[in-house]
Protein backbone atom coordinates (compact mmCIF):
# COMPACT_ATOMS: atom_id res chain seq x y z
CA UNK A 1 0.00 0.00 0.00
CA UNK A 2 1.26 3.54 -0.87
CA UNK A 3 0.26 6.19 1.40
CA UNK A 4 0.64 9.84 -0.26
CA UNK A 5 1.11 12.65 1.73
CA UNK A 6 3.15 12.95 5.13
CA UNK A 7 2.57 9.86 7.36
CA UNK A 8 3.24 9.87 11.26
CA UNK A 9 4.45 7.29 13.86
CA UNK A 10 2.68 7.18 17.23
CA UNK A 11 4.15 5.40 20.29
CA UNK A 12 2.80 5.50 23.67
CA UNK A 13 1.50 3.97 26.57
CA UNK A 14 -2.39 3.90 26.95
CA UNK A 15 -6.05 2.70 26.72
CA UNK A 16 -5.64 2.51 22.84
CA UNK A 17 -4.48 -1.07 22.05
CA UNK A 18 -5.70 -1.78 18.54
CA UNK A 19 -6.38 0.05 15.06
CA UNK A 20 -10.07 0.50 16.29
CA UNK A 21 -9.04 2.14 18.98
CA UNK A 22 -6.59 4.51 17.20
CA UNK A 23 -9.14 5.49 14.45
CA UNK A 24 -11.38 6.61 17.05
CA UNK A 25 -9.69 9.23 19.01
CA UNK A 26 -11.35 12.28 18.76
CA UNK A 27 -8.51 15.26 17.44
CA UNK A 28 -11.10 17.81 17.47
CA UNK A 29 -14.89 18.88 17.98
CA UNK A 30 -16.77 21.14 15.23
CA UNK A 31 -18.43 24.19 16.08
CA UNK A 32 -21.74 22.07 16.51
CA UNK A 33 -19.43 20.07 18.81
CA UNK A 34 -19.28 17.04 15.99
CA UNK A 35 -16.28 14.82 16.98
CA UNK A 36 -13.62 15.08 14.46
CA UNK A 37 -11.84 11.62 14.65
CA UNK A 38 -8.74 10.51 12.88
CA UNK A 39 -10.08 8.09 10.91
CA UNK A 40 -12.01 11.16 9.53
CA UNK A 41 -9.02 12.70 8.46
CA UNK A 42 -6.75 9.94 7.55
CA UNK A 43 -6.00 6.03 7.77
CA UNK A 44 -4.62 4.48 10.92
CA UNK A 45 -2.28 1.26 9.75
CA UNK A 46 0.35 -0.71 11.22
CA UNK A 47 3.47 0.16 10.37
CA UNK A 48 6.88 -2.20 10.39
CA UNK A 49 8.92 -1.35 14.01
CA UNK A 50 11.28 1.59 14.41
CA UNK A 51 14.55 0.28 12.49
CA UNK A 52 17.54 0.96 14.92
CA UNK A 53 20.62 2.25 13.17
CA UNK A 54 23.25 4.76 14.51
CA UNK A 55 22.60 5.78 18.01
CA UNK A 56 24.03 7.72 20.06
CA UNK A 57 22.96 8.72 23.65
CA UNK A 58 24.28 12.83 24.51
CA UNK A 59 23.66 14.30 27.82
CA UNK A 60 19.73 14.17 29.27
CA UNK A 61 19.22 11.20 27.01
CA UNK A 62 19.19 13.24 23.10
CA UNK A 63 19.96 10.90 20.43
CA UNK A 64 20.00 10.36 17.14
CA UNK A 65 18.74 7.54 14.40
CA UNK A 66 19.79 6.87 11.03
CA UNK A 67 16.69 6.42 8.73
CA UNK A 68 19.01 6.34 5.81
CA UNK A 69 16.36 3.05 4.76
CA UNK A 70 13.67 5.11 4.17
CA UNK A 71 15.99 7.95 2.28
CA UNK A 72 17.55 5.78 -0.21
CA UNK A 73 20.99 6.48 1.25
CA UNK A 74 24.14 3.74 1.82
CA UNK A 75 23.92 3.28 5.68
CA UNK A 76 27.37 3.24 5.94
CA UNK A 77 27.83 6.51 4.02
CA UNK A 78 25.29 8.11 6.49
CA UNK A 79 27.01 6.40 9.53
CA UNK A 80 30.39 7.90 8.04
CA UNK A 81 29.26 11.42 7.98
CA UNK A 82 27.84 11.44 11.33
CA UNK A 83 30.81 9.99 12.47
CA UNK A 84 32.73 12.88 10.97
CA UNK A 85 30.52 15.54 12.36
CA UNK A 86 30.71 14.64 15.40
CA UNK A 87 34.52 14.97 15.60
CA UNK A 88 33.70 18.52 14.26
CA UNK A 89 31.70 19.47 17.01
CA UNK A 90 32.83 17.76 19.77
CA UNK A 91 35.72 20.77 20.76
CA UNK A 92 32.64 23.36 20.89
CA UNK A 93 30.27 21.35 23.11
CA UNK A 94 30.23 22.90 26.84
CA UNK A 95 32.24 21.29 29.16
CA UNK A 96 31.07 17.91 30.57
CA UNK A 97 29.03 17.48 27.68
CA UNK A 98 29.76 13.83 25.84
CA UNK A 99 28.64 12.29 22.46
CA UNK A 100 29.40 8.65 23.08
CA UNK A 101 28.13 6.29 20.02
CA UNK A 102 26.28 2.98 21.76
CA UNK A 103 25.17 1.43 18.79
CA UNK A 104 27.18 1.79 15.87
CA UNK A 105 26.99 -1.14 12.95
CA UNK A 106 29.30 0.22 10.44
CA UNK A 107 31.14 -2.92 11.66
CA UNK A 108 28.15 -5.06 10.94
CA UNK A 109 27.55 -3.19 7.62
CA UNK A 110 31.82 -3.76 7.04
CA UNK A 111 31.83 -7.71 7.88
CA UNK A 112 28.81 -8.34 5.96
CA UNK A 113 30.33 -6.71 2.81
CA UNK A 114 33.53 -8.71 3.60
CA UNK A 115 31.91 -12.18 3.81
C-alpha cells in the first residue's frame, strides 16, 4: 500500500491497544461540537517497528537515528558522515558534555560486505 502525503508514527502507553481504537480518538470537535476523529481525516495502519541504526545517547538522554532506509541512502555513508561531524563538534560542546556512540553497525555493515 502507498500512502501519499506525510505519514506519522505514534508510540505511547495507553487505553488505545488496537487500530479501532486509534481510528477513534477524537482530534477535534466542530463548532456544533461534531467529533472530528482521525479516521475522519486519515488512515490508521500498522506500520513495520522503528529500524535501529546509529545511536548515540548525549547528555539528558538526546539521540539520534539513522533512517538512511527510508531515504535511499548507503547506511554506511550516512554512519560515516555522522561519524565525521561529530569529531567537528565535539571541541565546541560545553564542558562535561559527551557524544558517546552505543550502537554503531558500520562494523556489521563492514563484515557483511567482507563475507
Amino acid at each position: 500500500m502507498s500512502l501519499a502525503g506525510p505519514s506519522y508514527n505514534i508510540r505511547g502507553r495507553g487505553y488505545a491497544r488496537s487500530i479501532k481504537d486509534f481510528e477513534n480518538i477524537v482530534l477535534v470537535a466542530s463548532d456544533s461540537g461534531t467529533p472530528i476523529r482521525i479516521k475522519d481525516v486519515g488512515q490508521v495502519v500498522l506500520g513495520p517497528d522503528i529500524r535501529r541504526g546509529l545511536l548515540i545517547s548525549m547528555a539528558k538522554g538526546g539521540r539520534f537515528r539513522d533512517r538512511c532506509h527510508e531515504a535511499g541512502q548507503n547506511a554506511l555513508d550516512v554512519i560515516n558522515r555522522v561519524k565525521a561531524k561529530i569529531k567537528e563538534i565535539e571541541p565546541g560542546l560545553p564542558s562535561g558534555i559527551k557524544v558517546i556512540p552505543v550502537y554503531d553497525r558500520s562494523d556489521l555493515i563492514l563484515r557483511s560486505i567482507d563475507n
